[in-house]
PDB file of N, CA and C in Angstrom:
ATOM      1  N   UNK A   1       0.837  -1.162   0.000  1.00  0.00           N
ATOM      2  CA  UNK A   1       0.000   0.000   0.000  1.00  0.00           C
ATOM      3  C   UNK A   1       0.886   1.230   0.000  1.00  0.00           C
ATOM      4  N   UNK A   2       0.575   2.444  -0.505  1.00  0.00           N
ATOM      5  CA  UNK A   2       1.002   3.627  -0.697  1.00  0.00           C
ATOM      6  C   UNK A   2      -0.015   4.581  -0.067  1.00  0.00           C
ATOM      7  N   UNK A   3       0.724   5.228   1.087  1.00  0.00           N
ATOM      8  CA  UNK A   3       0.166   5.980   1.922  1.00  0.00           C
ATOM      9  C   UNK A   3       0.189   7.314   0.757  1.00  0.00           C
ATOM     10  N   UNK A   4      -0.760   8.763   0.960  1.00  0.00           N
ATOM     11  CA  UNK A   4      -0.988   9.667   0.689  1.00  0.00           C
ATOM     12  C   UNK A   4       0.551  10.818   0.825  1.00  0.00           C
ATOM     13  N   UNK A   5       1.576  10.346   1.142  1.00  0.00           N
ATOM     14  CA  UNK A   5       2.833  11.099   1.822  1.00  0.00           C
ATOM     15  C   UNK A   5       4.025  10.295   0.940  1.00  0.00           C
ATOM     16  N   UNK A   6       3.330   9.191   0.887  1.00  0.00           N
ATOM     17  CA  UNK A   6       4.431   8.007  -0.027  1.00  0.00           C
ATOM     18  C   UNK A   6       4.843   6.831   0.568  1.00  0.00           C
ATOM     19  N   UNK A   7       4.955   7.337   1.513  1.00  0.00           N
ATOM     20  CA  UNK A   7       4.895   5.848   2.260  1.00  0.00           C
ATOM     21  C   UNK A   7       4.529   4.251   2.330  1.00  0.00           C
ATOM     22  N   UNK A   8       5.300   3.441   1.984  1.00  0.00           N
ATOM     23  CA  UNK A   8       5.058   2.636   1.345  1.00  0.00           C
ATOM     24  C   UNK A   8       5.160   1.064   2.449  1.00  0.00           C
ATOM     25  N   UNK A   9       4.501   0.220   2.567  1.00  0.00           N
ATOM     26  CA  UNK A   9       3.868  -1.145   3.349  1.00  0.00           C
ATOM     27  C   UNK A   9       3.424  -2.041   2.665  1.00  0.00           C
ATOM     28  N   UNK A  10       4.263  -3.434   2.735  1.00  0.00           N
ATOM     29  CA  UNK A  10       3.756  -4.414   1.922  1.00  0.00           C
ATOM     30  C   UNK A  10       2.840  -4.890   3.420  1.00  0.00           C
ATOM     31  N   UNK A  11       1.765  -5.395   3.062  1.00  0.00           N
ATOM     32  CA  UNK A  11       1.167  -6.347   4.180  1.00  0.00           C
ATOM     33  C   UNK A  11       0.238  -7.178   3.151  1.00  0.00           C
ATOM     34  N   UNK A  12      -0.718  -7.978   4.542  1.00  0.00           N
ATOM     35  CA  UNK A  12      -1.753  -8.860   3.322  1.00  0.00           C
ATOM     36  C   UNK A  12      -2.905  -8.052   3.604  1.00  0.00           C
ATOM     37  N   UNK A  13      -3.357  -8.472   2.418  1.00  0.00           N
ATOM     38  CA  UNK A  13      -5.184  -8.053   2.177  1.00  0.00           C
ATOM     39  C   UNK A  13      -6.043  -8.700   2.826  1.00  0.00           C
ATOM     40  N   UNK A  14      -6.881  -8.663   3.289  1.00  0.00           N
ATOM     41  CA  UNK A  14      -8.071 -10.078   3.640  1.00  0.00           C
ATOM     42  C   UNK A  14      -9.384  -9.481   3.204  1.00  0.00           C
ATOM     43  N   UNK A  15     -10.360 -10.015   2.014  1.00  0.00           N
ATOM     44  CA  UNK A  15     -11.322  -9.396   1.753  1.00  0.00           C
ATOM     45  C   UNK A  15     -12.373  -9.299   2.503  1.00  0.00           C
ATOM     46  N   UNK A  16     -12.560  -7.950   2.556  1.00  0.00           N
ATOM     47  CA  UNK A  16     -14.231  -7.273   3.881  1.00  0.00           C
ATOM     48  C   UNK A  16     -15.436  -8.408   3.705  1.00  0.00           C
ATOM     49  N   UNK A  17     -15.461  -9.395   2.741  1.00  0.00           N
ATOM     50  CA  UNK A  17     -16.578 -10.309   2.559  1.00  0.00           C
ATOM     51  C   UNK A  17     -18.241  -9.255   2.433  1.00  0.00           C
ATOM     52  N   UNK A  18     -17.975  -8.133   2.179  1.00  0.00           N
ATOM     53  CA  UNK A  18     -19.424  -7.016   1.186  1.00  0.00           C
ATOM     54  C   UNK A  18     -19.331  -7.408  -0.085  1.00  0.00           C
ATOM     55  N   UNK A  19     -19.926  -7.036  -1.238  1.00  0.00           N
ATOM     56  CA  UNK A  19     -20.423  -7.293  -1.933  1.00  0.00           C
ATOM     57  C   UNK A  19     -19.357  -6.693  -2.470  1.00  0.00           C
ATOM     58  N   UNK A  20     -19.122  -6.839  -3.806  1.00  0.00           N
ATOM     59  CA  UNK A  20     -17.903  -5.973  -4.503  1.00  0.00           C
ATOM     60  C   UNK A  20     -17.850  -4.867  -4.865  1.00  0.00           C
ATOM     61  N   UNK A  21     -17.185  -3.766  -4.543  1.00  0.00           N
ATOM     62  CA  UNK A  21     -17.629  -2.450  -5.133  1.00  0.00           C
ATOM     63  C   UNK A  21     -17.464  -1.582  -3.373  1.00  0.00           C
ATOM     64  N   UNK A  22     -18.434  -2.281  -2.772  1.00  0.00           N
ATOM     65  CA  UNK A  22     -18.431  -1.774  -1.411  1.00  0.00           C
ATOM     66  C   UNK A  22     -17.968  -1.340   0.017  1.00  0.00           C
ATOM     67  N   UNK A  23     -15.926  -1.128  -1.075  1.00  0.00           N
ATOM     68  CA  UNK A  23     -15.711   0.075   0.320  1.00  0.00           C
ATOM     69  C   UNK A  23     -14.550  -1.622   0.588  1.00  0.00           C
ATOM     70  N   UNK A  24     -14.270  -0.539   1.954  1.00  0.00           N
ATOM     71  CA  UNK A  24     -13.150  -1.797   2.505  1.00  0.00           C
ATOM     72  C   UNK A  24     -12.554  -1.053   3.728  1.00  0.00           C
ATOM     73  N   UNK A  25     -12.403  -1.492   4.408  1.00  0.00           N
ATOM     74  CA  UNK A  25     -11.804  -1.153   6.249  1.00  0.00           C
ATOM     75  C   UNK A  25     -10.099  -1.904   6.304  1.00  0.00           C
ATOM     76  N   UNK A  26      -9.784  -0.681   6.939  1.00  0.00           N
ATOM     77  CA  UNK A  26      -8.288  -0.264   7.009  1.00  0.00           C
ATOM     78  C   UNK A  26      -7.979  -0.377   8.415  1.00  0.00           C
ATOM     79  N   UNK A  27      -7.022  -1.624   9.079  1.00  0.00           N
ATOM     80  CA  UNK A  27      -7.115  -1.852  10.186  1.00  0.00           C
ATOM     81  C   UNK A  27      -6.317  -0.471  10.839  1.00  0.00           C
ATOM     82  N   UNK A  28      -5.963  -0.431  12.171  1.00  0.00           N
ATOM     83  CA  UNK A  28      -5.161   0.638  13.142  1.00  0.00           C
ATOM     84  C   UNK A  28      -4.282   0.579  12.799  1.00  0.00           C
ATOM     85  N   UNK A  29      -3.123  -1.026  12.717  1.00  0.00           N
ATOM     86  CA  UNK A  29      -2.454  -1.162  12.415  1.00  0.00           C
ATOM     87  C   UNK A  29      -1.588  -0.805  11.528  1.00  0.00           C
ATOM     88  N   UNK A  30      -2.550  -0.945  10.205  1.00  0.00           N
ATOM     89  CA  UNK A  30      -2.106  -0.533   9.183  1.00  0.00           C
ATOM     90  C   UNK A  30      -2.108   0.986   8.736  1.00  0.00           C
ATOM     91  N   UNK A  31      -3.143   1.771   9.625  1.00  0.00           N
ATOM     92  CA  UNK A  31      -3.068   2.963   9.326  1.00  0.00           C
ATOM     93  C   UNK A  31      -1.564   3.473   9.998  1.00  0.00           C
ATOM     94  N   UNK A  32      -1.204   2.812  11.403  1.00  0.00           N
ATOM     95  CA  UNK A  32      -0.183   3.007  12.012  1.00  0.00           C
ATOM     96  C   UNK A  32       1.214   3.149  11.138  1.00  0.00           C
ATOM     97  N   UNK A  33       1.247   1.787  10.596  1.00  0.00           N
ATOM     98  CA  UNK A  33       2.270   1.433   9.743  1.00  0.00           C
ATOM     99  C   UNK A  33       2.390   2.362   8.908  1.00  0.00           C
ATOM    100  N   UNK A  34       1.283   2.975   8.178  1.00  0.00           N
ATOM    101  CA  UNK A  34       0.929   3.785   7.221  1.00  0.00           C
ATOM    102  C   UNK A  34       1.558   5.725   7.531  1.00  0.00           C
ATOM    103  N   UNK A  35       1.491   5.504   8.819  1.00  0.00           N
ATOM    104  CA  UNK A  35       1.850   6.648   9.223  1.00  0.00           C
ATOM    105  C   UNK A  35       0.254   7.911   9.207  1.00  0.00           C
ATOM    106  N   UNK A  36      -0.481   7.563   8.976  1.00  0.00           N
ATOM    107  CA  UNK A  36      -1.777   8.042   8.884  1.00  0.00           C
ATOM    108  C   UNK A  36      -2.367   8.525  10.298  1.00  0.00           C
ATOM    109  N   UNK A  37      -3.202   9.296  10.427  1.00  0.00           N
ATOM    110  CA  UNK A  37      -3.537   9.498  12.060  1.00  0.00           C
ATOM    111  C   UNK A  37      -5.039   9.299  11.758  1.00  0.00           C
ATOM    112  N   UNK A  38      -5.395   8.272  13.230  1.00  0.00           N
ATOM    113  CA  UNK A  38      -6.695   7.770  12.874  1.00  0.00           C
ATOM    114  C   UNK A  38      -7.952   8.400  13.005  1.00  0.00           C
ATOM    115  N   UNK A  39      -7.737   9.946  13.078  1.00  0.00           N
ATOM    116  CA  UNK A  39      -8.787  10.689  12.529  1.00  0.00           C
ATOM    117  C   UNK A  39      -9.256  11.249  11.333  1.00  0.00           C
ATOM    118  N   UNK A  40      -7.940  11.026  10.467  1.00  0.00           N
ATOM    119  CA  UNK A  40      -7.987  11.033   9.312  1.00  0.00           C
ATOM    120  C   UNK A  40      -8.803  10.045   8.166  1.00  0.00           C
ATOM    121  N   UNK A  41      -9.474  10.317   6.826  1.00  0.00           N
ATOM    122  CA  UNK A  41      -9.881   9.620   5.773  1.00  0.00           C
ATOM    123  C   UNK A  41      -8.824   9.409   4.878  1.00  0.00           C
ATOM    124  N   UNK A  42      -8.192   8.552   5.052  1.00  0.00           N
ATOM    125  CA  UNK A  42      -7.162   8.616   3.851  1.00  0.00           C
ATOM    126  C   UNK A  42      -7.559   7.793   2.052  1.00  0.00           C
ATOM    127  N   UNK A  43      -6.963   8.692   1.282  1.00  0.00           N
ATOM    128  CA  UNK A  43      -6.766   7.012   0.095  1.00  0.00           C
ATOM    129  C   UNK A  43      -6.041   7.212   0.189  1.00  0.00           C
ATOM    130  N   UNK A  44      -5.678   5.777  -0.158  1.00  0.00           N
ATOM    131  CA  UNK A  44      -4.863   4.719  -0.025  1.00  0.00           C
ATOM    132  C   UNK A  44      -4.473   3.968  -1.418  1.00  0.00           C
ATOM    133  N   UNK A  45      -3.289   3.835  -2.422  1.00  0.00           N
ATOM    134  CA  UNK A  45      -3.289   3.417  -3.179  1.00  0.00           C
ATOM    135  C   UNK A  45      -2.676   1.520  -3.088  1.00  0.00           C
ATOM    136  N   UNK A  46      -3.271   0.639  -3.351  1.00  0.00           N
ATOM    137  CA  UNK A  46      -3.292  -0.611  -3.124  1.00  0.00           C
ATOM    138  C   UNK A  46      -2.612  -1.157  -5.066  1.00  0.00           C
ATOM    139  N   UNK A  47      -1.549  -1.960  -4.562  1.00  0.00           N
ATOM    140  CA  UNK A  47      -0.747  -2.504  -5.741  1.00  0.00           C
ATOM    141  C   UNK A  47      -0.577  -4.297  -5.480  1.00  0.00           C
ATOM    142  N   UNK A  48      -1.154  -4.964  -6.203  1.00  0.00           N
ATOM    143  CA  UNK A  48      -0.847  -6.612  -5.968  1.00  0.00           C
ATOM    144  C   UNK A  48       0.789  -6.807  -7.101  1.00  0.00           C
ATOM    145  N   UNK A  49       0.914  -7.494  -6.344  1.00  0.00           N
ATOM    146  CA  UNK A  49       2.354  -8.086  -6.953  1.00  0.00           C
ATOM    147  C   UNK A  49       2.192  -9.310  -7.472  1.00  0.00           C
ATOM    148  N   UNK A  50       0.675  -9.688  -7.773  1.00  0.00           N
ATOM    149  CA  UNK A  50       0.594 -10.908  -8.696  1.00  0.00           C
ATOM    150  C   UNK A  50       0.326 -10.750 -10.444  1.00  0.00           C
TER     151      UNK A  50
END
């Protein structure tokens, strides 16, 4: 993932199990990792390496 600053975090995905299309939740963690503050809305740019 590519934080909004550049910041960059490989981790895993696990899909939200909604319907497709519908959004997706960004653990603490990862906002942590991310460097993000969790009052913030961030995007988030997401890259698979498959």
């Amino acid at each position: 993932m590519i934080a909004p600053d550049g910041t960059v975090v490989a981790m895993t995905l696990i899909p939200s199990g909604g319907e497709r299309g519908s959004g997706s939740r960004l653990s603490l963690q990862a906002m942590q990792a991310l460097g993000i503050a969790l009052t913030d809305l961030p995007t988030v740019t997401v890259l698979s390496d498959g």
